[in-house]
C-alpha atoms as a PDB file:
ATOM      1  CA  UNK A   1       0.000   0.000   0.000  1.00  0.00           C
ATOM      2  CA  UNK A   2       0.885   3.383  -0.458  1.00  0.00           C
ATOM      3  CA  UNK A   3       2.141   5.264   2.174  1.00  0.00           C
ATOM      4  CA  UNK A   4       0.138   8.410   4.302  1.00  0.00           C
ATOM      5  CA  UNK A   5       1.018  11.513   2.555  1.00  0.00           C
ATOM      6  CA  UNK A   6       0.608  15.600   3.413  1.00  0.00           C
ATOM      7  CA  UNK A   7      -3.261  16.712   3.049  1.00  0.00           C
ATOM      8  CA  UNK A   8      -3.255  19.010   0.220  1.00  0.00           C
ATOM      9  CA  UNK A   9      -4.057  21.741   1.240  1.00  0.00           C
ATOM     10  CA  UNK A  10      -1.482  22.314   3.894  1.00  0.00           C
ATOM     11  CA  UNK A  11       0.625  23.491   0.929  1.00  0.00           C
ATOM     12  CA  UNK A  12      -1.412  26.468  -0.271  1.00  0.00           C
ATOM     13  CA  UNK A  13      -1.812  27.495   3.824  1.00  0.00           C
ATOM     14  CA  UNK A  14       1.662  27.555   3.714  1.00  0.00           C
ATOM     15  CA  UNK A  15       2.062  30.089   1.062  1.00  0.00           C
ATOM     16  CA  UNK A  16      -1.039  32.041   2.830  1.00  0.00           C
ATOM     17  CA  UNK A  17      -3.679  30.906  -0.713  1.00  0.00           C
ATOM     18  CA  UNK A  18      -6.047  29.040   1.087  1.00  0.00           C
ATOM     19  CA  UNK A  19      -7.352  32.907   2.604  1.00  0.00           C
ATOM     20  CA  UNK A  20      -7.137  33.901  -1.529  1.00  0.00           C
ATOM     21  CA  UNK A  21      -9.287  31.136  -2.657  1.00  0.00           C
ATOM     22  CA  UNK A  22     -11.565  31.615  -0.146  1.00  0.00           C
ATOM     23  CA  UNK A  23     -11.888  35.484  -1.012  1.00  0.00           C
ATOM     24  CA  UNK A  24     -12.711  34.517  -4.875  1.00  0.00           C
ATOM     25  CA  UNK A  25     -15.303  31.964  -3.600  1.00  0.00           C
ATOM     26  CA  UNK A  26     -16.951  34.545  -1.586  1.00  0.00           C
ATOM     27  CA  UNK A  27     -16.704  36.684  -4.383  1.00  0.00           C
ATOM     28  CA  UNK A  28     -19.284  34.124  -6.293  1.00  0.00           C
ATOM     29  CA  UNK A  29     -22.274  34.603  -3.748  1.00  0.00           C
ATOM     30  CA  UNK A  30     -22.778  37.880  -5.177  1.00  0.00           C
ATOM     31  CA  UNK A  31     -25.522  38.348  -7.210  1.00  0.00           C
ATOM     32  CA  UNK A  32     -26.179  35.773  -9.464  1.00  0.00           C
ATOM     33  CA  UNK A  33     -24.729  33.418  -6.962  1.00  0.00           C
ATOM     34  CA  UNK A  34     -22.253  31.499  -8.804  1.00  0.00           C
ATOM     35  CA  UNK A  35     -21.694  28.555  -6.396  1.00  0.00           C
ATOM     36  CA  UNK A  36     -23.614  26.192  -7.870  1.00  0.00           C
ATOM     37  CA  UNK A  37     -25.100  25.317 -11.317  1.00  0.00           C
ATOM     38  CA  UNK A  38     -28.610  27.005 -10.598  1.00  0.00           C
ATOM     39  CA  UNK A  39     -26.654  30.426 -11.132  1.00  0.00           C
ATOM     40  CA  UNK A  40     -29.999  31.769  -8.726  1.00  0.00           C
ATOM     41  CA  UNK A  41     -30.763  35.618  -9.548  1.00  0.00           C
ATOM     42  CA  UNK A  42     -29.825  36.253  -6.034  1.00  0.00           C
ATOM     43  CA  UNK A  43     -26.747  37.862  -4.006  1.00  0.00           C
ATOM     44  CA  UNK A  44     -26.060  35.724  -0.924  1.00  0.00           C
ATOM     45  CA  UNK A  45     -23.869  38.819   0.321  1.00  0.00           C
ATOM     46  CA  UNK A  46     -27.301  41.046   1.166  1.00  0.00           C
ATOM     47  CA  UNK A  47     -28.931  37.909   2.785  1.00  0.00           C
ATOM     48  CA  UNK A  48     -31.088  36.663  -0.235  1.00  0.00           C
ATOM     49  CA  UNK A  49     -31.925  32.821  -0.145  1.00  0.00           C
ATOM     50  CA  UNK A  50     -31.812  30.788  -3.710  1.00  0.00           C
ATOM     51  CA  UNK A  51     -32.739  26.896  -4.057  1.00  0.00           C
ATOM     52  CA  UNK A  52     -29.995  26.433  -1.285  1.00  0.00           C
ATOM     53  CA  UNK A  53     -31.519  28.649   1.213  1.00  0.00           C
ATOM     54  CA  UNK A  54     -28.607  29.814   2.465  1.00  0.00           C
ATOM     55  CA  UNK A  55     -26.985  33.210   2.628  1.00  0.00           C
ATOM     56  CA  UNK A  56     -23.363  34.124   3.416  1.00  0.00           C
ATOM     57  CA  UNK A  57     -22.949  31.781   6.604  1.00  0.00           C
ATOM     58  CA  UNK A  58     -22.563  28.244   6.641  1.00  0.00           C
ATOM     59  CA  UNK A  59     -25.068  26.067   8.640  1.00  0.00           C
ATOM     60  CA  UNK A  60     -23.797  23.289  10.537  1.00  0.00           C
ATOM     61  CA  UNK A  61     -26.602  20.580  11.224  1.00  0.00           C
ATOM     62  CA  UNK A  62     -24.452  18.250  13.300  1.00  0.00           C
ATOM     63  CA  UNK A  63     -20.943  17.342  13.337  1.00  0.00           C
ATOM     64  CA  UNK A  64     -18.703  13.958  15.159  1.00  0.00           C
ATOM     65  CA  UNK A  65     -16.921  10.524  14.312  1.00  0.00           C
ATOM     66  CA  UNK A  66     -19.202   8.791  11.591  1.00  0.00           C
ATOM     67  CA  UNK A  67     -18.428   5.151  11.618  1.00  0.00           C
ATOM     68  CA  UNK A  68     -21.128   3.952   8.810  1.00  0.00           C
ATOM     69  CA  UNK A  69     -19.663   5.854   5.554  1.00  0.00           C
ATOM     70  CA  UNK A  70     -17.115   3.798   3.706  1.00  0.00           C
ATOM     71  CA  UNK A  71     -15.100   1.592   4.459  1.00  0.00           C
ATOM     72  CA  UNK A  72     -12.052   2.958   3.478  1.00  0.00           C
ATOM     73  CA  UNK A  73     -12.853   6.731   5.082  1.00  0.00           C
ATOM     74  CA  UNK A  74     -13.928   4.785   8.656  1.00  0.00           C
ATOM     75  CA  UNK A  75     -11.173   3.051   9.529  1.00  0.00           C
ATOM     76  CA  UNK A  76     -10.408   2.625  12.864  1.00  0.00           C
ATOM     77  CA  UNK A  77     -11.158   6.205  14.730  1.00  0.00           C
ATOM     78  CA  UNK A  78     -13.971   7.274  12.026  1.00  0.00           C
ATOM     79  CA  UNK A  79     -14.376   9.789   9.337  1.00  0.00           C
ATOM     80  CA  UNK A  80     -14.851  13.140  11.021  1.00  0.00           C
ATOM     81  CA  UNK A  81     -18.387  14.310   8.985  1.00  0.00           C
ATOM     82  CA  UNK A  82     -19.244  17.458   9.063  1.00  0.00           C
ATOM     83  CA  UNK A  83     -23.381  18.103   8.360  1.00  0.00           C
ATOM     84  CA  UNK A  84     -24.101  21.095   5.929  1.00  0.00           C
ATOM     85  CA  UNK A  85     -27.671  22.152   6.241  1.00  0.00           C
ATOM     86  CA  UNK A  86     -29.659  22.365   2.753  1.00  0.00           C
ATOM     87  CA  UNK A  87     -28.566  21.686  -0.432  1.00  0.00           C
ATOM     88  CA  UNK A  88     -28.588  22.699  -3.845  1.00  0.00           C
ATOM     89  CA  UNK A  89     -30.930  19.874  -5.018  1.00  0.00           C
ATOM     90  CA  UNK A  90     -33.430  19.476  -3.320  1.00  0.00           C
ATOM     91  CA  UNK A  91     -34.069  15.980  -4.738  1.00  0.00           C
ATOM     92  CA  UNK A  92     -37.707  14.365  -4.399  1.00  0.00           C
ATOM     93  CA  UNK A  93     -36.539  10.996  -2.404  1.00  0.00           C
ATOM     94  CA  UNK A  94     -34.043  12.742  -0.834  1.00  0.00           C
ATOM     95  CA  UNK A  95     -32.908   9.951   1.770  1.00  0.00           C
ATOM     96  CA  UNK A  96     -31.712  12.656   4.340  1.00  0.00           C
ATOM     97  CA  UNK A  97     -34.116  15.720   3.460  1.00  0.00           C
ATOM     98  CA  UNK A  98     -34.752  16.280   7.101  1.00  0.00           C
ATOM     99  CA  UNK A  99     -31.679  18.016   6.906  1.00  0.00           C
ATOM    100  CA  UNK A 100     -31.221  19.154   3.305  1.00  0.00           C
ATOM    101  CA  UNK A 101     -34.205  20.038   2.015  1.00  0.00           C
ATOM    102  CA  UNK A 102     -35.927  20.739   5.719  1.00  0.00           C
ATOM    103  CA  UNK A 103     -32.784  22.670   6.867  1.00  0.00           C
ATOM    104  CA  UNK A 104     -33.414  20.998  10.545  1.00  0.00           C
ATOM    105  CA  UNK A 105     -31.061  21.978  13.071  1.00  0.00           C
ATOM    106  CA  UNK A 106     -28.986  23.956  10.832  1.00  0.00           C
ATOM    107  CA  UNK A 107     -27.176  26.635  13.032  1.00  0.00           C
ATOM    108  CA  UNK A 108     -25.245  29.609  11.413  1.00  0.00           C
ATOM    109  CA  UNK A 109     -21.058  29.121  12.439  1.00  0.00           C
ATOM    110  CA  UNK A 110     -18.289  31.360  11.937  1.00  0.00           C
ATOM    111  CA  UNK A 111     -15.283  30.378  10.274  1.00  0.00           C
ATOM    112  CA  UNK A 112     -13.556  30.598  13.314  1.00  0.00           C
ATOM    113  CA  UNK A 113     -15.755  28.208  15.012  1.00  0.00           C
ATOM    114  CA  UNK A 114     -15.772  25.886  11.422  1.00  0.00           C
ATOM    115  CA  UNK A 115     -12.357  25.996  12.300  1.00  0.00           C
ATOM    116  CA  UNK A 116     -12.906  24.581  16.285  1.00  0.00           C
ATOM    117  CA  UNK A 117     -15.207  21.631  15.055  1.00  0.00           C
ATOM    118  CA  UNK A 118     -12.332  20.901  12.666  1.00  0.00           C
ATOM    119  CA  UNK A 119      -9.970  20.945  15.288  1.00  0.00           C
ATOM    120  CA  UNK A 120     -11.950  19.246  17.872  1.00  0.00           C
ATOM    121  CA  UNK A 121     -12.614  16.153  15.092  1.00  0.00           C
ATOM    122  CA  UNK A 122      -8.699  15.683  14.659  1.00  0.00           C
ATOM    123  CA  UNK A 123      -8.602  15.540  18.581  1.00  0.00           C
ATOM    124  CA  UNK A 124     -10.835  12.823  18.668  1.00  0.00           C
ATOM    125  CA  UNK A 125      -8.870  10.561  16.082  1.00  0.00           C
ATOM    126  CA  UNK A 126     -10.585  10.858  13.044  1.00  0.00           C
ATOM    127  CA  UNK A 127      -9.137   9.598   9.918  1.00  0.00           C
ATOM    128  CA  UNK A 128     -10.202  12.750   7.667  1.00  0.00           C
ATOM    129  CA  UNK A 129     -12.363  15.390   7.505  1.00  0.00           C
ATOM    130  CA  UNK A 130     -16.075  14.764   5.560  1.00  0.00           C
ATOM    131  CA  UNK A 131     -17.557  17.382   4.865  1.00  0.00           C
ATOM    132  CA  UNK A 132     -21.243  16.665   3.878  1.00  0.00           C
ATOM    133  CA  UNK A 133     -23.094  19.135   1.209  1.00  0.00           C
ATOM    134  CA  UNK A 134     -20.185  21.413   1.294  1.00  0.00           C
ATOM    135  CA  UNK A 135     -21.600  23.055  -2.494  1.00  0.00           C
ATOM    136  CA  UNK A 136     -23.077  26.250  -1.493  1.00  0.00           C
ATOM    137  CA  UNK A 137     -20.764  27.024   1.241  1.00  0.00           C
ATOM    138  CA  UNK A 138     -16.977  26.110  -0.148  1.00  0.00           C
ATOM    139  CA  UNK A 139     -16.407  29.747   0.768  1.00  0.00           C
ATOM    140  CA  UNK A 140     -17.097  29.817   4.335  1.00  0.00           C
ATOM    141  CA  UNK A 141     -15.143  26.037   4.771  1.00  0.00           C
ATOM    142  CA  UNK A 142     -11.930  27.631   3.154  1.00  0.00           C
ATOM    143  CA  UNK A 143     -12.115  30.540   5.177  1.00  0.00           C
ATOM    144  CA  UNK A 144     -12.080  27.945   8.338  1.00  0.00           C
ATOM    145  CA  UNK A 145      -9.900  25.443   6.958  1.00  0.00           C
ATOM    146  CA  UNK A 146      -7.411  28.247   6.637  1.00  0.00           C
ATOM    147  CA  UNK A 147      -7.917  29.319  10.659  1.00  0.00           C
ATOM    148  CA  UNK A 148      -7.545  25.513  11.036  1.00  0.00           C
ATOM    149  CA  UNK A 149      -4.491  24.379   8.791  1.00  0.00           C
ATOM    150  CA  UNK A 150      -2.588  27.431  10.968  1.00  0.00           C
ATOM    151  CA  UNK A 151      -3.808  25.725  14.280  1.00  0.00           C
ATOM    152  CA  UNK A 152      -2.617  22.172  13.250  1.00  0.00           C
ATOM    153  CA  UNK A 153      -5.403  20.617  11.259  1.00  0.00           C
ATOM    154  CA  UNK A 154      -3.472  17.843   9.266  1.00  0.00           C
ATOM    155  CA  UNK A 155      -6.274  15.525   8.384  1.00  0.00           C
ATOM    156  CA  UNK A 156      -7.541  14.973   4.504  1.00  0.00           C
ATOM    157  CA  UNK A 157     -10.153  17.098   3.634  1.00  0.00           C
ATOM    158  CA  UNK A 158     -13.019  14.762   2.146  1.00  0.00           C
ATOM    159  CA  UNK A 159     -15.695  16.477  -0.312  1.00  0.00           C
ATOM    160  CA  UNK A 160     -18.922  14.495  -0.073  1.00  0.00           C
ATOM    161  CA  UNK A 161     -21.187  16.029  -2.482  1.00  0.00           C
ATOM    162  CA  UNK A 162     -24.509  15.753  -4.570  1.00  0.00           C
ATOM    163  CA  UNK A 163     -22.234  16.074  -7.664  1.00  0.00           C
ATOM    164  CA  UNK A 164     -23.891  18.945  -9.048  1.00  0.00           C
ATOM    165  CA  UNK A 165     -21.211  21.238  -9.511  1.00  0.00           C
ATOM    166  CA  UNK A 166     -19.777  24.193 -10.631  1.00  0.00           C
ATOM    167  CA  UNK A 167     -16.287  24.121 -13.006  1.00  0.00           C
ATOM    168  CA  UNK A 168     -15.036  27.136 -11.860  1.00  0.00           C
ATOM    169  CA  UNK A 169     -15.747  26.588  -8.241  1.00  0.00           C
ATOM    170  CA  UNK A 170     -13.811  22.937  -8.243  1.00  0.00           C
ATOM    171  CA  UNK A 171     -10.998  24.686  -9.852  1.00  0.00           C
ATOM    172  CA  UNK A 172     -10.713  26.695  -6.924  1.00  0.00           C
ATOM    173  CA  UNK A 173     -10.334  23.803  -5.015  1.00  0.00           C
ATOM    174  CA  UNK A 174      -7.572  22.014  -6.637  1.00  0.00           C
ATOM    175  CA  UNK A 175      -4.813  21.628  -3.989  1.00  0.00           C
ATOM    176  CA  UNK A 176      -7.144  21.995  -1.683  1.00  0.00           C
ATOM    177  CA  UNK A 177      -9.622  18.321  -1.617  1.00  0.00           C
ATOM    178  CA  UNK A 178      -8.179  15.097  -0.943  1.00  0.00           C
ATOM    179  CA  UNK A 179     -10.910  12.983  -1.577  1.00  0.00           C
ATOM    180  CA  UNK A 180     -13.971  13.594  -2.976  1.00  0.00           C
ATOM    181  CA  UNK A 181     -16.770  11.859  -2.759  1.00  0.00           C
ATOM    182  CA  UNK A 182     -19.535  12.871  -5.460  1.00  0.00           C
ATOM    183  CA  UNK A 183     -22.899  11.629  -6.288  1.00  0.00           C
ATOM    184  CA  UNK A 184     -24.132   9.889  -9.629  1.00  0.00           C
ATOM    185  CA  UNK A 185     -27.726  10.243  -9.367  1.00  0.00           C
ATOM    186  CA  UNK A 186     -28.622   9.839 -12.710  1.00  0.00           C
ATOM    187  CA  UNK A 187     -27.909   9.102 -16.401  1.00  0.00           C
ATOM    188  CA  UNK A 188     -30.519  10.918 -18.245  1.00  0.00           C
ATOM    189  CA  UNK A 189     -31.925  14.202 -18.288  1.00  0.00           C
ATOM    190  CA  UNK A 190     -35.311  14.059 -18.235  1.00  0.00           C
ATOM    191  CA  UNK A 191     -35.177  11.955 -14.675  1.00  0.00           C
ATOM    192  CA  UNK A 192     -33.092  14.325 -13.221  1.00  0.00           C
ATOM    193  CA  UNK A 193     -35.698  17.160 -14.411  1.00  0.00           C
ATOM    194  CA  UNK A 194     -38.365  15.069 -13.160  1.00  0.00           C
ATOM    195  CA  UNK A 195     -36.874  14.020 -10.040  1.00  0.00           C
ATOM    196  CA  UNK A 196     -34.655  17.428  -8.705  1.00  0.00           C
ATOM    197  CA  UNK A 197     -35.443  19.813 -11.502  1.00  0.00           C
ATOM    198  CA  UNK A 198     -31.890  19.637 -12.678  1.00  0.00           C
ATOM    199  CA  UNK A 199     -31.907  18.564 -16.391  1.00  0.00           C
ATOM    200  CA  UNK A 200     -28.213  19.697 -16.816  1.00  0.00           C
ATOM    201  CA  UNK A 201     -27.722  17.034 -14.267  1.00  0.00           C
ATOM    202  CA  UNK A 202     -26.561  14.187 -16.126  1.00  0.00           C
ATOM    203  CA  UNK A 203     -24.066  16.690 -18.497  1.00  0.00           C
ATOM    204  CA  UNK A 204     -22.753  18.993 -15.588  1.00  0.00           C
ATOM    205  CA  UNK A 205     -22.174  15.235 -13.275  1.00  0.00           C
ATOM    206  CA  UNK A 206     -20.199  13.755 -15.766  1.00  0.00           C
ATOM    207  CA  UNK A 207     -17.837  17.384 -16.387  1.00  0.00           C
ATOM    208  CA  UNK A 208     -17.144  17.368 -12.940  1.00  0.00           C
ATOM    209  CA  UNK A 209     -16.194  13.649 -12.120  1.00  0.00           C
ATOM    210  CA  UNK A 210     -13.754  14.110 -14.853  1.00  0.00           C
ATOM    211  CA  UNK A 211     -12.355  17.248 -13.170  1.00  0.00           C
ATOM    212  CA  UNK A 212     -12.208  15.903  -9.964  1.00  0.00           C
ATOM    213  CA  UNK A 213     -10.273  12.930 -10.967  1.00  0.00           C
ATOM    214  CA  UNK A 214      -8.063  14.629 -12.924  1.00  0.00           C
ATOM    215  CA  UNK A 215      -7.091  16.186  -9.462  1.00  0.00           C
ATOM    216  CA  UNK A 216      -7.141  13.316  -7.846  1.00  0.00           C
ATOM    217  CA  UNK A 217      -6.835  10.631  -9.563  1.00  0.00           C
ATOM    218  CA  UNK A 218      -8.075   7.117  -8.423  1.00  0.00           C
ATOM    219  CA  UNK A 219      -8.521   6.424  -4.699  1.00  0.00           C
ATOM    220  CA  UNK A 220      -5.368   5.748  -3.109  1.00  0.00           C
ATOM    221  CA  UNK A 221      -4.996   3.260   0.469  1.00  0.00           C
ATOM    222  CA  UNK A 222      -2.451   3.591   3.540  1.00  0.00           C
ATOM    223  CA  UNK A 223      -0.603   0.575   4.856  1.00  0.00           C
ATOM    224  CA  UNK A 224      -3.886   0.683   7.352  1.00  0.00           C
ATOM    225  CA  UNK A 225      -6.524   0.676   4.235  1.00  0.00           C
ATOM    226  CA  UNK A 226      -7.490   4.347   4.989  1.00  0.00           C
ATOM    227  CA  UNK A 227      -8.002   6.381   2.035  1.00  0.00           C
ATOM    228  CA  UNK A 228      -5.650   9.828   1.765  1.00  0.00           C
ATOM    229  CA  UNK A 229      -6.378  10.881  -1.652  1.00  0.00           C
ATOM    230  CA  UNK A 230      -8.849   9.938  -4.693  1.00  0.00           C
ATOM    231  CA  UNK A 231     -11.945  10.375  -6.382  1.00  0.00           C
ATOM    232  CA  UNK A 232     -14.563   7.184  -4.814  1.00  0.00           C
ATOM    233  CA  UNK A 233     -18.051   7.561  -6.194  1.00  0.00           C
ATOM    234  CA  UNK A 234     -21.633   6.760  -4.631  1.00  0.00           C
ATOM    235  CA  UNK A 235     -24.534   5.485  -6.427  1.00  0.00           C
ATOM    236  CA  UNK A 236     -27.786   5.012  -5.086  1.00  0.00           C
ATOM    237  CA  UNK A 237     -30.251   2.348  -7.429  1.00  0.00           C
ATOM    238  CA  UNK A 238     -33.460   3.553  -7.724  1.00  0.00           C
ATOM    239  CA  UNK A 239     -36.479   1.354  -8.264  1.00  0.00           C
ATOM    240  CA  UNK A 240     -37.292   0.899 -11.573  1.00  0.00           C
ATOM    241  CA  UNK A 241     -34.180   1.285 -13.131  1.00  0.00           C
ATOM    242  CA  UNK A 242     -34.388   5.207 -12.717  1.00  0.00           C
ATOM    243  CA  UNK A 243     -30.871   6.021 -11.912  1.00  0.00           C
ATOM    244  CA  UNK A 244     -29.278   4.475 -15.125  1.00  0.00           C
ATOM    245  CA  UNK A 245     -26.977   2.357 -13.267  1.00  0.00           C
ATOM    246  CA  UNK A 246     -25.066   0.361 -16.400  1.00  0.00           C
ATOM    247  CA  UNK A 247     -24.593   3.961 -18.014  1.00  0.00           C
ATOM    248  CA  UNK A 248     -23.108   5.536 -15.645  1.00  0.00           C
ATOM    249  CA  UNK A 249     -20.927   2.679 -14.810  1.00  0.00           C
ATOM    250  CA  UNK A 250     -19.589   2.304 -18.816  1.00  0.00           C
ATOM    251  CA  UNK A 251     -18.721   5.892 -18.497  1.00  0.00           C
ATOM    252  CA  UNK A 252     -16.833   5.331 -15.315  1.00  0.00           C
ATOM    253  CA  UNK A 253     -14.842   2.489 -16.712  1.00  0.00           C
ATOM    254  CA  UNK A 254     -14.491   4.039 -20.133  1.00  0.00           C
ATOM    255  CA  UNK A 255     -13.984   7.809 -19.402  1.00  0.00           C
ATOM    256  CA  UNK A 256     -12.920   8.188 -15.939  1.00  0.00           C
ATOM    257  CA  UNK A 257     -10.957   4.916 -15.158  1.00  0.00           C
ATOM    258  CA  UNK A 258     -11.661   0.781 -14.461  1.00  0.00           C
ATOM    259  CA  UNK A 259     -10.389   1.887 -11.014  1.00  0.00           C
ATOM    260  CA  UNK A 260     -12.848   4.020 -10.057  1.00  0.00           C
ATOM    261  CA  UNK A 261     -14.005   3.058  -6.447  1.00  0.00           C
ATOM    262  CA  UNK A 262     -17.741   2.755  -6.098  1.00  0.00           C
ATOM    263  CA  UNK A 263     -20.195   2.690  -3.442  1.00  0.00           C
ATOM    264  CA  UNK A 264     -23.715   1.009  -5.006  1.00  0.00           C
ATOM    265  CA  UNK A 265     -26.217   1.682  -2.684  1.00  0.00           C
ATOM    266  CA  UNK A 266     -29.159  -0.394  -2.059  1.00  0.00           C
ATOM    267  CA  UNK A 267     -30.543   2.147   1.081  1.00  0.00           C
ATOM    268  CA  UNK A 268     -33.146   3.940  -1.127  1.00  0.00           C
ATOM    269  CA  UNK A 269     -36.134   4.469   0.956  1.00  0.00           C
ATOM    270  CA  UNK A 270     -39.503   5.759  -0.291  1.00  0.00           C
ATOM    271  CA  UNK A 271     -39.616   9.342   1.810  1.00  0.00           C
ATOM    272  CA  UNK A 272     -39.684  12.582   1.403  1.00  0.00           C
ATOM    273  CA  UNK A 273     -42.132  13.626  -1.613  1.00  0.00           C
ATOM    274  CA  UNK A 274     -41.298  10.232  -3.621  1.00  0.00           C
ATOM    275  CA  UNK A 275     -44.379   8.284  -2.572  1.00  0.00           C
ATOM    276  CA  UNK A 276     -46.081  10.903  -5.592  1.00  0.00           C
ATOM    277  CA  UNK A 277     -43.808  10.142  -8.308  1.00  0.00           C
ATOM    278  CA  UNK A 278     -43.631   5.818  -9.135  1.00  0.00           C
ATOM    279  CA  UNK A 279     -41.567   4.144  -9.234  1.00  0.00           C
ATOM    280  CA  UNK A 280     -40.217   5.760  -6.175  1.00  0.00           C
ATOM    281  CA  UNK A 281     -43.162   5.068  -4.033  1.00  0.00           C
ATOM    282  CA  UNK A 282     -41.550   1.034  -3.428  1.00  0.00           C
ATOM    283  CA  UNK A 283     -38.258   0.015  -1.773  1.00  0.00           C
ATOM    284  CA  UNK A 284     -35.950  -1.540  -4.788  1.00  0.00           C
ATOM    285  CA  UNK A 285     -36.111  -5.603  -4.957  1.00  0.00           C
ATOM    286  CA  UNK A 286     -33.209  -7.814  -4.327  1.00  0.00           C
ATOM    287  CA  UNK A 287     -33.009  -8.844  -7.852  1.00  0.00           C
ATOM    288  CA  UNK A 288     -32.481  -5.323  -9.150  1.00  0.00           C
ATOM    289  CA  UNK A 289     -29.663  -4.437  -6.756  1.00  0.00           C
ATOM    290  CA  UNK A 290     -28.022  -7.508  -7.896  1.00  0.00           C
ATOM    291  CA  UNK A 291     -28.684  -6.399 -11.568  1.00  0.00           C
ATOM    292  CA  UNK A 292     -27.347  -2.955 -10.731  1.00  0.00           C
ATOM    293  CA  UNK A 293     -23.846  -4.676  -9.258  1.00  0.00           C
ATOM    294  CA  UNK A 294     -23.807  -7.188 -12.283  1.00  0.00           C
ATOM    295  CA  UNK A 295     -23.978  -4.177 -14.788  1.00  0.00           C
ATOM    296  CA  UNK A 296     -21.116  -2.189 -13.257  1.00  0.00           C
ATOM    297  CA  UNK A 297     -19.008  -5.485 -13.043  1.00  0.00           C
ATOM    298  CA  UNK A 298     -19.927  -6.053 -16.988  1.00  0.00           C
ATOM    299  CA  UNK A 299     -19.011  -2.308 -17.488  1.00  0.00           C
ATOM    300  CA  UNK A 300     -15.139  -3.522 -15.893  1.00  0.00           C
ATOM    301  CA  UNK A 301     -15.344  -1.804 -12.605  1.00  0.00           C
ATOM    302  CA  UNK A 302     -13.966  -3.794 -10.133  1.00  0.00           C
ATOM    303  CA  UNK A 303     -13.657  -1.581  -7.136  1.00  0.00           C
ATOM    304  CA  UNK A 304     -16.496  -1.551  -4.744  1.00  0.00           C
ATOM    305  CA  UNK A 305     -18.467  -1.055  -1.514  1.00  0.00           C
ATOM    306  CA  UNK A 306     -21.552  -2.878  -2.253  1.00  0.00           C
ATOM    307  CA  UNK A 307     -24.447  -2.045   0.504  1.00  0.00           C
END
């Protein structure tokens, strides 16, 4: 295995950029808010709310050691997740919308106390920092990654997204993620209108999995089995076939690379508003998570966490 290496972004703290980057990300709040793909007629800077619902602080839902995300982020002393209220989806099955679509116990923090839950995580031996819907707040977490980084925050900075993102916005954060963690919801564009109003989905996914692995490349293991850099993907099958599971998986295999580390999930639950829009209202049957598996395997990828 390979062995542990710097997080990233220690490098641009060192040469005082993460503060920079931050400042140009801030910039992009300001009316139209440029965080996200929505481009929402709105400046975040004056307080106005777009499909995130957020304005110019972050809101932290909950924070602590997570020991049921991957396998390879969990390790022994958990991934330290960090709970971003709202989201800039807003999908109809959403399996956690209490949180991201509700906004539920989302509190407004400072980067200087973004910066103390950071802090506090490393204390308590996590294995990397997870941050959880970080798209329509990457200005605020620079801003307290750089307090942290000058504090002692070493751990890898993990980007756990929806996968809806913005070019511009992830090259900001090049030399600054160690691991992200992006969403494939879906492989065509009417579902994605149909089921988050996001028919660019499918074209704007696929641009940024390519970015993000040409920053960091396939996920990479310590001696341990811990992951300190890479691109790992999560899919969730949807009943019915909806998510376009053997798509997406040739265009991992065949664009991105036969490495590619994927989560297939088989948690889809029937909440939220999906119960209106079938196939959504039923759980998904053994047989078509086993189809969904088969197909990436017959794609070539060979890398997974199957659950």
């Amino acid at each position: 295995m390979a062995e542990k290496r710097r997080a990233a972004y220690l490098d641009l703290a060192g040469k005082g950029e993460l503060a920079g980057r931050a400042r140009l990300l801030r910039a992009m709040l300001g009316k139209p808010c440029r965080l996200c793909p929505r481009h929402c007629r709105v400046d975040r800077r004056e307080g106005q709310l777009g499909v995130c619902r957020t304005a110019d602080r972050a809101l932290v839902a909950s924070y602590g050691p997570h020991f049921g995300e991957e396998a390879p982020l969990v390790g022994t002393g958990g991934s330290g997740t960090i709970f971003f209220a709202n989201c800039v989806l807003r999908c109809v099955f959403c399996q956690n919308y209490e949180i991201s679509v509700l906004g539920e116990g989302g509190r407004p923090v400072e980067p200087p106390q973004l910066a103390r839950i950071m802090l506090e995580l490393q204390d308590q031996g996590c294995h990397n920092i997870n941050l959880v819907t970080p798209t329509h707040v990457t200005p605020m977490i620079l801003e307290g990654l750089a307090i942290a980084a000058g504090d002692g925050l070493e751990l890898p900075l993990v980007y756990n997204c929806g996968g809806y993102e913005e070019l511009e916005v992830l090259g900001l954060l090049d030399g600054v993620v160690d691991i992200y963690m992006p969403d494939m919801k879906y492989a065509d564009s009417g579902t994605a209108q149909r089921l988050s109003r996001a028919a660019d989905y499918p074209r704007r996914n696929r641009a940024a999995i390519r970015e993000m692995h040409r920053q960091v490349g396939d996920l990479a293991l310590d001696e341990d089995g811990v992951a300190y850099r890479g691109l790992l993907v999560r899919h969730l099958v949807l009943p019915g076939g909806l998510a376009g599971t053997g798509e997406i998986a040739r265009f991992l295999a065949e664009e991105i690379s036969a490495d590619t580390y994927v989560n297939i999930m088989a948690q889809y639950r029937p909440i939220h508003r999906a119960r209106r829009f079938p196939p959504l209202d039923r759980m998904i049957g053994a047989g078509e998570f086993r189809e969904a598996v088969t197909l990436a395997r017959d794609a070539g990828l060979h890398r997974f966490d199957v659950r």
